[in-house]
C-alpha atoms as a PDB file:
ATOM      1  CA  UNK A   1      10.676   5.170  10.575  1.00  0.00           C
ATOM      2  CA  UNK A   2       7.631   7.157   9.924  1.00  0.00           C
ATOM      3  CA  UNK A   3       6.100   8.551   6.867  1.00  0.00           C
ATOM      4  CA  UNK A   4       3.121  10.596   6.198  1.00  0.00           C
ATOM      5  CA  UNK A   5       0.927   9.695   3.489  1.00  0.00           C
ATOM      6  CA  UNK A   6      -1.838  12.253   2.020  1.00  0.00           C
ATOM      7  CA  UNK A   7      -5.136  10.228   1.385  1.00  0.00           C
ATOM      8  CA  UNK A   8      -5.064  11.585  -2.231  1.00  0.00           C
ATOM      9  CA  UNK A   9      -2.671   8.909  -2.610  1.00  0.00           C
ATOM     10  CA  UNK A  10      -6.002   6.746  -3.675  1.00  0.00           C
ATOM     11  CA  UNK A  11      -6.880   8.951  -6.432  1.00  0.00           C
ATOM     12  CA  UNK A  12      -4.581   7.689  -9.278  1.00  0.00           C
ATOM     13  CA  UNK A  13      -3.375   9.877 -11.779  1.00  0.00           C
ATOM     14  CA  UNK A  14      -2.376  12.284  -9.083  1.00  0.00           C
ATOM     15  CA  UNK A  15       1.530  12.779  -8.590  1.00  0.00           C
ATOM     16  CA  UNK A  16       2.899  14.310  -4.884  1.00  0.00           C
ATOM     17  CA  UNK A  17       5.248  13.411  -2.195  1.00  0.00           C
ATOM     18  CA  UNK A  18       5.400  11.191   0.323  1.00  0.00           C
ATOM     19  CA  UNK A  19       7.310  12.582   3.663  1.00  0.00           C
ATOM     20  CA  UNK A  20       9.363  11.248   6.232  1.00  0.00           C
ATOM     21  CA  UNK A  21       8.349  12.328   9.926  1.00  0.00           C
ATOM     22  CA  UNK A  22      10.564  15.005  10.031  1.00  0.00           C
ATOM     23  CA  UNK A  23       9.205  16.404   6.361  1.00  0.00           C
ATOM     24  CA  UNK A  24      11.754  15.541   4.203  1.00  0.00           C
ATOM     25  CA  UNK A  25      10.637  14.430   0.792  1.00  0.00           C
ATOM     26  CA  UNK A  26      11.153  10.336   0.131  1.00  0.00           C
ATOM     27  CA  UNK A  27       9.140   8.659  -1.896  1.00  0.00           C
ATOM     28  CA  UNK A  28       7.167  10.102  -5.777  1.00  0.00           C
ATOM     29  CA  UNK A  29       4.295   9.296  -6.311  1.00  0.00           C
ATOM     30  CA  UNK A  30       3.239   8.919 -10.171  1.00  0.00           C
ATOM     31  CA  UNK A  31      -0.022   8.542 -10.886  1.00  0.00           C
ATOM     32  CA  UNK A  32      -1.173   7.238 -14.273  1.00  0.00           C
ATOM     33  CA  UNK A  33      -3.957   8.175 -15.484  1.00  0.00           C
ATOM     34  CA  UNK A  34      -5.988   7.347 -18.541  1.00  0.00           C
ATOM     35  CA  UNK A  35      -4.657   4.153 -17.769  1.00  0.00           C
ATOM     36  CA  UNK A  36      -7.320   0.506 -18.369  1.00  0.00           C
ATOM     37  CA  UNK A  37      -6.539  -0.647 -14.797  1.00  0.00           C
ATOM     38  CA  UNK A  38      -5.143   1.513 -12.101  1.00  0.00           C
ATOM     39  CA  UNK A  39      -1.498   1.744 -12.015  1.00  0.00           C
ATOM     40  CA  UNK A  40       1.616   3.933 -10.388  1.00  0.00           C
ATOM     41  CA  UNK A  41       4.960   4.420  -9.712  1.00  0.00           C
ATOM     42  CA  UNK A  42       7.069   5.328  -6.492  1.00  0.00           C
ATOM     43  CA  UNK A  43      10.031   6.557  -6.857  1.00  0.00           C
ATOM     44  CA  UNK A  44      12.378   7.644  -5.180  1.00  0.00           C
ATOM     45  CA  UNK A  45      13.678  10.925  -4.984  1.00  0.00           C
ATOM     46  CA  UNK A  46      16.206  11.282  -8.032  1.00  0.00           C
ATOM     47  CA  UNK A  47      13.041   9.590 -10.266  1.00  0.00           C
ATOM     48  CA  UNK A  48      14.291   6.083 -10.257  1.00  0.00           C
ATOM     49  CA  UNK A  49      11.225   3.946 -10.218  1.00  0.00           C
ATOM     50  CA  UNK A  50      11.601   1.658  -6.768  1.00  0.00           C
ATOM     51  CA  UNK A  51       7.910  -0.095  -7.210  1.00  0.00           C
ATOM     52  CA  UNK A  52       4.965  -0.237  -9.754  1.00  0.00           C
ATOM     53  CA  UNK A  53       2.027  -1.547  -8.582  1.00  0.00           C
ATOM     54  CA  UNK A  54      -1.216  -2.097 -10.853  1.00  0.00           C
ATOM     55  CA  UNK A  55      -4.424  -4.180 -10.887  1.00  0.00           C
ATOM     56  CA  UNK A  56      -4.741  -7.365 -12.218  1.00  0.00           C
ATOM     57  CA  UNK A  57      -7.106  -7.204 -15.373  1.00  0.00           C
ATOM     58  CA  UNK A  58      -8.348 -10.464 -15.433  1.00  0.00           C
ATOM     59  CA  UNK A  59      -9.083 -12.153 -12.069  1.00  0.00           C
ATOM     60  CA  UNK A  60     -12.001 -13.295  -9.864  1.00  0.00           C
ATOM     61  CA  UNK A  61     -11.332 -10.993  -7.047  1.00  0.00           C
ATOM     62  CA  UNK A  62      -9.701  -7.736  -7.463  1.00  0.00           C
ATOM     63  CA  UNK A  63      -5.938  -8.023  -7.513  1.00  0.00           C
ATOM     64  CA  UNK A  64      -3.309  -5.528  -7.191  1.00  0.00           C
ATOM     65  CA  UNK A  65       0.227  -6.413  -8.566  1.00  0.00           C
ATOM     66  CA  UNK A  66       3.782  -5.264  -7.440  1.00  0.00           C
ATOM     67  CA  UNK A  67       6.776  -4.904  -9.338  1.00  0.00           C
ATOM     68  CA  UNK A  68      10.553  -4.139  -8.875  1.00  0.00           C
ATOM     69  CA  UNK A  69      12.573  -3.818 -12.015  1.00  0.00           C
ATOM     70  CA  UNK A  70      10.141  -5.309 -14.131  1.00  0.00           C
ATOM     71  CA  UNK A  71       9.856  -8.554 -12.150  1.00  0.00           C
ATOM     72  CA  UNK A  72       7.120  -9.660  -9.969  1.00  0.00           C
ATOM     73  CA  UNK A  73       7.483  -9.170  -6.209  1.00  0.00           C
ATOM     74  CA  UNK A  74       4.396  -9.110  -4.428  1.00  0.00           C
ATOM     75  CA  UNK A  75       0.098  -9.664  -5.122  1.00  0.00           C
ATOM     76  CA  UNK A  76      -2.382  -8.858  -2.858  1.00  0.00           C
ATOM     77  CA  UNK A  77      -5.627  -9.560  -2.705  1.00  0.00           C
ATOM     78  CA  UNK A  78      -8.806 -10.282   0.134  1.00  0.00           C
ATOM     79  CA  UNK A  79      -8.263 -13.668   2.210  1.00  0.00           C
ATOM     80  CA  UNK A  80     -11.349 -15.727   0.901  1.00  0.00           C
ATOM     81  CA  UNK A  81     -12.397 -17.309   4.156  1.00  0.00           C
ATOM     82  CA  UNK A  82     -12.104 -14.182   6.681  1.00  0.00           C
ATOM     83  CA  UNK A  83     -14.417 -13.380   8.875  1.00  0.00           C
ATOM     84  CA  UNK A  84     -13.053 -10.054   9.112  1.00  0.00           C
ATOM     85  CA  UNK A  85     -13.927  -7.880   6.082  1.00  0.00           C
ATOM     86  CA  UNK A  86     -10.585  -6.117   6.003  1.00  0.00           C
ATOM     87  CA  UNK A  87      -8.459  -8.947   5.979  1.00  0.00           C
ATOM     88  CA  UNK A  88      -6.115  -9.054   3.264  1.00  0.00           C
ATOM     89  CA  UNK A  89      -3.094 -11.574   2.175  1.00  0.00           C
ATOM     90  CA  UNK A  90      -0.022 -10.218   0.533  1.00  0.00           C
ATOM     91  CA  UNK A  91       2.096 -13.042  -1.514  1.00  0.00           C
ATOM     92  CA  UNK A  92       5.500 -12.274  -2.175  1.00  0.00           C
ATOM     93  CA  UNK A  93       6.925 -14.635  -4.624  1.00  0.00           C
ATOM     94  CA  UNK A  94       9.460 -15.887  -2.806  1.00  0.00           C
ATOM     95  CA  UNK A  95       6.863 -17.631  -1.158  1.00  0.00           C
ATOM     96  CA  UNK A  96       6.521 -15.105   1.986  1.00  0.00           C
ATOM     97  CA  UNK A  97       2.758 -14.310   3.173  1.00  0.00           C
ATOM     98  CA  UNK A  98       1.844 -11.086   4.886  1.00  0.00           C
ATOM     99  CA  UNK A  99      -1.398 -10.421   6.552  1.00  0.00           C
ATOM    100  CA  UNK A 100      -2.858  -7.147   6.710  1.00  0.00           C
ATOM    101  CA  UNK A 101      -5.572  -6.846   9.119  1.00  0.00           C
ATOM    102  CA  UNK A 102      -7.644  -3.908  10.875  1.00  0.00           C
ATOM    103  CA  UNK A 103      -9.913  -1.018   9.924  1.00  0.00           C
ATOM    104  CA  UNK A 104      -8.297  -0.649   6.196  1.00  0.00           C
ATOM    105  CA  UNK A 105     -10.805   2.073   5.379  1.00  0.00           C
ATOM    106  CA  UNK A 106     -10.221   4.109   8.640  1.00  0.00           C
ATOM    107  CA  UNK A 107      -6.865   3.977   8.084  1.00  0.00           C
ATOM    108  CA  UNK A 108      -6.275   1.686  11.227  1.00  0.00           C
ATOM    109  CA  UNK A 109      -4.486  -1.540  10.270  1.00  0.00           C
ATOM    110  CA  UNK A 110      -0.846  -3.454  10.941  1.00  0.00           C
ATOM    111  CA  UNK A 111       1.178  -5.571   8.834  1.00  0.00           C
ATOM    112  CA  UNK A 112       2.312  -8.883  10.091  1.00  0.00           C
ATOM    113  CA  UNK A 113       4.900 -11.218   9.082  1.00  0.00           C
ATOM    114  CA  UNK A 114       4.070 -14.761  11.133  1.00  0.00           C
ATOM    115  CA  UNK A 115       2.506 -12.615  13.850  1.00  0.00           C
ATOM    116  CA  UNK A 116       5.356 -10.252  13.928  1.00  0.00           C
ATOM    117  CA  UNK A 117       4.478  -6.381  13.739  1.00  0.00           C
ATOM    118  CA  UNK A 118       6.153  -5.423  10.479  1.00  0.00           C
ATOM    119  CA  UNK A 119       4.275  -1.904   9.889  1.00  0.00           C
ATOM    120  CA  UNK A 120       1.465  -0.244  11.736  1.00  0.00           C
ATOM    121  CA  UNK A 121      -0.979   2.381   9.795  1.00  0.00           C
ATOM    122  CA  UNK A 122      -2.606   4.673  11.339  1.00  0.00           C
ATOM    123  CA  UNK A 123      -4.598   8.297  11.481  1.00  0.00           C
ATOM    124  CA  UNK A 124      -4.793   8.558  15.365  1.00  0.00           C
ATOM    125  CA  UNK A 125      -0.738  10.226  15.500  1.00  0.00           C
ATOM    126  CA  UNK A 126      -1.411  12.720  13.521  1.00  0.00           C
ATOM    127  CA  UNK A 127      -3.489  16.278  13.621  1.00  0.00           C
ATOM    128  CA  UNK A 128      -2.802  17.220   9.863  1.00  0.00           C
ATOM    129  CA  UNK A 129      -6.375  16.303   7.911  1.00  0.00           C
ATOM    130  CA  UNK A 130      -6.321  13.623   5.553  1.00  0.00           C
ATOM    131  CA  UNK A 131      -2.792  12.169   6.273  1.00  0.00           C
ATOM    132  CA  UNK A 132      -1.904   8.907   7.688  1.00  0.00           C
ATOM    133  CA  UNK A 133       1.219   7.351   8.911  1.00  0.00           C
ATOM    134  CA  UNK A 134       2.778   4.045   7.773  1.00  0.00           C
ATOM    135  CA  UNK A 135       5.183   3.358  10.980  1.00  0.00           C
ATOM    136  CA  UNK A 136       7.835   0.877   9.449  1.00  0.00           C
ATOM    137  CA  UNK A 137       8.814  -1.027  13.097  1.00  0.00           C
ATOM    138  CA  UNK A 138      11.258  -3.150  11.998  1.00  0.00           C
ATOM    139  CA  UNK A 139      14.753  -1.989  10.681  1.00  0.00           C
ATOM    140  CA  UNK A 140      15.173  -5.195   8.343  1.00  0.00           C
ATOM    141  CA  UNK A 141      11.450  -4.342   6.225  1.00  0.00           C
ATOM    142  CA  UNK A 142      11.233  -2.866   3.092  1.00  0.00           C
ATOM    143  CA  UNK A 143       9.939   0.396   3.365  1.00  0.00           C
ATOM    144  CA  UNK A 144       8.779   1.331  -0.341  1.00  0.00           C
ATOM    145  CA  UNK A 145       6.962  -2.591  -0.038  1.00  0.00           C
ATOM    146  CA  UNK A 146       4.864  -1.583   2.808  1.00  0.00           C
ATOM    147  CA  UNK A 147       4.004   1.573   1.704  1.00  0.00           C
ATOM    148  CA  UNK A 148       3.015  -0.194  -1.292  1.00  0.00           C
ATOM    149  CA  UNK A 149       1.060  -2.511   0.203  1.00  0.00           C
ATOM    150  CA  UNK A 150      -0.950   0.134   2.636  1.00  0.00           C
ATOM    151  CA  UNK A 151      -1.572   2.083  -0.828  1.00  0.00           C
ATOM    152  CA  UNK A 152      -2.768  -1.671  -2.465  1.00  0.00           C
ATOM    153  CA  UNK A 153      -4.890  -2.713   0.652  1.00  0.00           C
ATOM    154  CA  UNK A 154      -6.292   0.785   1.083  1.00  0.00           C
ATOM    155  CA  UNK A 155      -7.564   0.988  -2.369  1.00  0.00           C
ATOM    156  CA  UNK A 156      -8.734  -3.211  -2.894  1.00  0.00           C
ATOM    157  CA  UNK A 157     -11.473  -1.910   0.522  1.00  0.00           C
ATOM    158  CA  UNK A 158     -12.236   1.487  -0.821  1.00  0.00           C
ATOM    159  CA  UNK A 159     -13.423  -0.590  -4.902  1.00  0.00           C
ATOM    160  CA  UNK A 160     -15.079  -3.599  -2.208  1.00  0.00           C
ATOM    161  CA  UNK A 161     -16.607  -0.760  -0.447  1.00  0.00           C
ATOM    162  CA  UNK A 162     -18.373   1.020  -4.037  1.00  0.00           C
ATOM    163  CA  UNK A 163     -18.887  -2.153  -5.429  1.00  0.00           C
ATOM    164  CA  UNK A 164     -21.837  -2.803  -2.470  1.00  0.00           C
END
């Protein structure tokens, strides 16, 4: 499955849509603004909040945190070691690591589960300016987690990025 993602989606405090490939509406995304640390909600399309996802306030490296229900499910944050500047880890908490690798800031990366293709982002399908796809590959994934985790990954590079 498909879905298009606008790049606005990295300035928080701004609420739209996020589309399937055929343009049906999915996913909400709430933007809070005014907010210490960045923070959001997706939701679904009735308004029930499926993930919140907000920085870490006090940590070495920037952190981004996911939630379902109120209960931790996933943080993500640069691998220390890579040689690869966009390299990121994402820790679920049952003890699952993702890695998300590739051109985060050109919108050209994949997420792997123990080198199995679990999403792959990308700009290069698409004609519509500013958009990029999150291609969910598998059937079994979570797709409001990997959206959430392009969204995290996208905005820990574009901080790294302003920070230099």
């Amino acid at each position: 499955m498909r879905y298009l993602v606008r790049d606005r989606l990295l300035g928080f405090g701004d609420d739209y849509w996020i589309e399937d490939d055929r343009g049906n509406k999915v996913f909400f995304v709430d933007g809070k603004a005014m907010r210490l640390r960045d923070t959001f909600e997706l939701k679904d399309t009735q308004g029930r909040v499926l993930i919140d996802i907000h920085q870490k306030m006090l940590a070495l490296r920037d952190t981004m945190i996911i939630e379902r229900d109120g209960d931790p499910l996933a943080t993500i944050k640069r691998k220390r070691l890579s040689l690869l500047r966009n390299h990121y880890r994402v820790s679920l908490v049952d003890g699952t690591e993702l890695d998300v690798s590739g051109k985060i800031l050109d919108r050209e990366f994949a997420v792997d589960y123990d080198n199995e293709l679990l999403a792959q982002i990308s700009r290069r399908w698409l004609h519509i300016r500013d958009t990029y796809g999150v291609d969910v590959v598998r059937d079994d994934a979570d797709p409001a987690l990997l959206i959430a985790v392009a969204v995290c990954v996208i905005h820990l590079a574009e901080k790294e990025r302003a920070e230099e």
